[in-house]
Protein backbone atom coordinates (compact mmCIF):
# COMPACT_ATOMS: atom_id res chain seq x y z
CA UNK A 1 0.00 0.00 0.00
CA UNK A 2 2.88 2.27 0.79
CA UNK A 3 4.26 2.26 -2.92
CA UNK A 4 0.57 2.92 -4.73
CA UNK A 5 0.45 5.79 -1.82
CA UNK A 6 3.40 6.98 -2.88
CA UNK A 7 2.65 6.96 -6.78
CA UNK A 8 0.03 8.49 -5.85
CA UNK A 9 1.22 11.31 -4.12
CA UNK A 10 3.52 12.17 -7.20
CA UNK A 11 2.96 15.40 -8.71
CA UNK A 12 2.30 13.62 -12.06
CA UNK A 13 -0.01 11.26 -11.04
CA UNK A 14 -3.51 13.45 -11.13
CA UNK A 15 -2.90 15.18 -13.98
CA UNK A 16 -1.71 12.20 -16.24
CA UNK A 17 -5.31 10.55 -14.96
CA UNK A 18 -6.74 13.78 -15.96
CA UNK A 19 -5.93 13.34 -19.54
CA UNK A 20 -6.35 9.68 -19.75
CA UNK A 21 -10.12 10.48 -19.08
CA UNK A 22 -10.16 13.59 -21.28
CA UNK A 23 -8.56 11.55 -24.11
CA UNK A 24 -11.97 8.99 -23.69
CA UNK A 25 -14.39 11.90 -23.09
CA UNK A 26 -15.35 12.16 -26.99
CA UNK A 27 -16.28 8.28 -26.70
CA UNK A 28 -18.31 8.57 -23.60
CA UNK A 29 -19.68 11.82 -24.56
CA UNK A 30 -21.08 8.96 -27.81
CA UNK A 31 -18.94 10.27 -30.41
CA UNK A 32 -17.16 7.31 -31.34
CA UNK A 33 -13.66 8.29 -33.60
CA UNK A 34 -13.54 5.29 -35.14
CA UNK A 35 -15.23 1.50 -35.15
CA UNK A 36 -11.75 -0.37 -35.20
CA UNK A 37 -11.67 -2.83 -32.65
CA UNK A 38 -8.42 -1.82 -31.09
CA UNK A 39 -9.99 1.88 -30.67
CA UNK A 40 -13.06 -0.05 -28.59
CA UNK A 41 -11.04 -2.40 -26.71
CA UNK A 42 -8.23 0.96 -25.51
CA UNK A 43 -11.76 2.71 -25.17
CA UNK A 44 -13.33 0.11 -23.09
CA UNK A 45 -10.37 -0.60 -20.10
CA UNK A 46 -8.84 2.70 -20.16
CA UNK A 47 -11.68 4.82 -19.17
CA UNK A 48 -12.70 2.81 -16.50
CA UNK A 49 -9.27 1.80 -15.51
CA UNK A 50 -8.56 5.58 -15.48
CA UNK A 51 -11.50 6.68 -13.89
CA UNK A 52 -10.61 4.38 -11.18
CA UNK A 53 -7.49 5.79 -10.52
CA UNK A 54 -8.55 9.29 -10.81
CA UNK A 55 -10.71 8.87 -7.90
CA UNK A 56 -8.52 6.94 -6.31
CA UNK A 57 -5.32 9.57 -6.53
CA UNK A 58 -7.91 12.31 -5.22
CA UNK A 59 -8.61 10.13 -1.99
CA UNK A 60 -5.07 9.42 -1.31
CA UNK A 61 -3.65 13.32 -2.73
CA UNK A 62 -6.77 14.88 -0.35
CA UNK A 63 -6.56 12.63 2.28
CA UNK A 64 -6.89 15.51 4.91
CA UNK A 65 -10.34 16.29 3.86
CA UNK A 66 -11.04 12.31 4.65
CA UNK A 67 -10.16 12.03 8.27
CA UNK A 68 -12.67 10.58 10.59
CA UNK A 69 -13.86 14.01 11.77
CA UNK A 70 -14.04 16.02 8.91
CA UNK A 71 -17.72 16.83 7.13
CA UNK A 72 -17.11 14.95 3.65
CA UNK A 73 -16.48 11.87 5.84
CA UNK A 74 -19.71 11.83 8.07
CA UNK A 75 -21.87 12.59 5.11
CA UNK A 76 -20.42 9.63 3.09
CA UNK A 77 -20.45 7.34 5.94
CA UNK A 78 -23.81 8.68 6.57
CA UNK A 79 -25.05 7.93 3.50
CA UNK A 80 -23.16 4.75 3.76
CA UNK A 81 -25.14 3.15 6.77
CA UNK A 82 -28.68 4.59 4.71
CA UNK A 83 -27.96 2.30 1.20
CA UNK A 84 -30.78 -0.17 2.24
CA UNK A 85 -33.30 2.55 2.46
CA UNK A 86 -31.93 4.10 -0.77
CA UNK A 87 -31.94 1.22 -2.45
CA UNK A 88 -35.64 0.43 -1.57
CA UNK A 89 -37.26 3.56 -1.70
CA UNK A 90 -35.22 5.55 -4.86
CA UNK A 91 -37.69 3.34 -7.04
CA UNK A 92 -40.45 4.86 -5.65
CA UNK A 93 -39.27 8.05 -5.95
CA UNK A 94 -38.33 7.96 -9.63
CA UNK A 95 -41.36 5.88 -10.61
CA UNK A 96 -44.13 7.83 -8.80
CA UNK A 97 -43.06 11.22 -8.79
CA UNK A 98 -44.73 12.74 -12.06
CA UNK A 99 -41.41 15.03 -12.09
CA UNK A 100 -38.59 12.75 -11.72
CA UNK A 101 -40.38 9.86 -14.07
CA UNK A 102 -41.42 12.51 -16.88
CA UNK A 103 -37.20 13.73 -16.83
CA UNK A 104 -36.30 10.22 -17.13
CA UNK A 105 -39.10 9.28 -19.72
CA UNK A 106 -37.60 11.84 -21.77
CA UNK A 107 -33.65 11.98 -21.42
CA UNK A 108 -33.45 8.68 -21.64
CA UNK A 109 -31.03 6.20 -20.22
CA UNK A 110 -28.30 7.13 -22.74
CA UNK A 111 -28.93 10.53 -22.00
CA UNK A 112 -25.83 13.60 -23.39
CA UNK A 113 -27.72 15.47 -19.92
CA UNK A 114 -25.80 14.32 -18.02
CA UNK A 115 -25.07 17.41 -15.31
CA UNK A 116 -28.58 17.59 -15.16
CA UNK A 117 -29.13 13.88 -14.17
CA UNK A 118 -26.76 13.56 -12.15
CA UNK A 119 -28.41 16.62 -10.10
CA UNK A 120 -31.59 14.58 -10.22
CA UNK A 121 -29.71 11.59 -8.33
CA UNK A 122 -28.78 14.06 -5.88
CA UNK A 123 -32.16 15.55 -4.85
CA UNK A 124 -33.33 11.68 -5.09
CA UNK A 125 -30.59 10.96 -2.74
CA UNK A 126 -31.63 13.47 -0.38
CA UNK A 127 -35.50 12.78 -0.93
CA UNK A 128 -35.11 9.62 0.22
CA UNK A 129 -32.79 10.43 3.40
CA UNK A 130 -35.18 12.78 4.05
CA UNK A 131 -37.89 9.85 3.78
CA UNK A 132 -36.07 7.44 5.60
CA UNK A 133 -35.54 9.83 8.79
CA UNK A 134 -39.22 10.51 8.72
CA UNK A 135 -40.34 6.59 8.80
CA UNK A 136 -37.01 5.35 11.34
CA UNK A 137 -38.74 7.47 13.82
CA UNK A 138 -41.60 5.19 13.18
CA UNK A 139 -40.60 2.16 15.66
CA UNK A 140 -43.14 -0.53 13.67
CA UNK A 141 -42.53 0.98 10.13
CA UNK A 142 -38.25 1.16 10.87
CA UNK A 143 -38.22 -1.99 11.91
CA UNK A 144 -40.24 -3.48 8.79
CA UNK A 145 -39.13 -2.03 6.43
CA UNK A 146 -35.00 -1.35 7.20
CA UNK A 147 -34.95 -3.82 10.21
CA UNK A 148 -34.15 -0.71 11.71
CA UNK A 149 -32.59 -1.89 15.92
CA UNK A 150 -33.89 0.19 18.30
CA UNK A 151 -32.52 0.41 22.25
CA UNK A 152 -34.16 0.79 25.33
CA UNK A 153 -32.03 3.33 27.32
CA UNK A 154 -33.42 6.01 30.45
CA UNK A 155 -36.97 5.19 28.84
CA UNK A 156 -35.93 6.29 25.57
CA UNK A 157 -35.85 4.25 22.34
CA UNK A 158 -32.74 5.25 20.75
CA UNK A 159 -31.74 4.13 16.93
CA UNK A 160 -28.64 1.76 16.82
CA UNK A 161 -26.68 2.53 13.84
């Protein structure tokens, strides 16, 4: 681990991820250069491969932001401990709210809006935090439908995370 930290860390590093992605931007943008199969198979493993990396290098080059008190950390770790209840209840969300299913109807899965999508998953993401606070306060409805534990403690129920 100490020797990928230390690639990492490299001045280089970042930026030569940088441009491995922007080299494959045209493809995932759908503008394919050309149909040769070499093209598509470099296309295929670099961007991910890349991509990978990219994020990677930005956890290890801003590792201060990541420490276990910091703000980026408890809302990812929050968000963490809440994928059950996003995973059931984003469905809902998406299918039943005229708004959401109407955006989706029309971008399309393959969508070139992609900044405005991916703003959409956001305010999903926070619709159904927002949604799964509301019904966790609910003993009954916690505990059926995220097997939500609650504890007994100075006649208080408490949630345990």
């Amino acid at each position: 681990m100490d020797k990928v930290t230390s690639v990492c860390d490299t001045k280089w590093f970042l930026p030569v991820m940088a441009l491995c992605v922007a080299i494959q931007l045209p493809r995932f943008a759908g503008i394919y250069i050309t149909p040769q199969l070499i093209t598509y198979i470099m296309t295929v493993y670099t961007l991910p491969i890349a991509g990978l990396l990219f994020v990677f290098g930005l956890f290890v080059r801003f590792r201060s932001l990541f420490t276990e008190t910091s703000r980026v950390t408890r809302c990812l770790s929050y968000v963490g401990r809440r994928t059950l209840d996003i995973y059931l209840m984003h469905y809902f969300l998406i299918y039943y709210v005229p708004f959401f299913h109407d955006k989706f109807v029309a971008w399309g899965v393959a969508s070139q809006n992609r900044l405005p999508m991916f703003l959409m998953a956001i305010v999903i993401l926070l619709l159904c935090l927002l949604v799964s606070a509301i019904i966790r306060k609910n003993r009954f409805l916690g505990k059926l439908l995220f097997a939500a534990k609650y504890e007994k403690t100075d006649n208080k129920i408490q949630i345990v995370h």
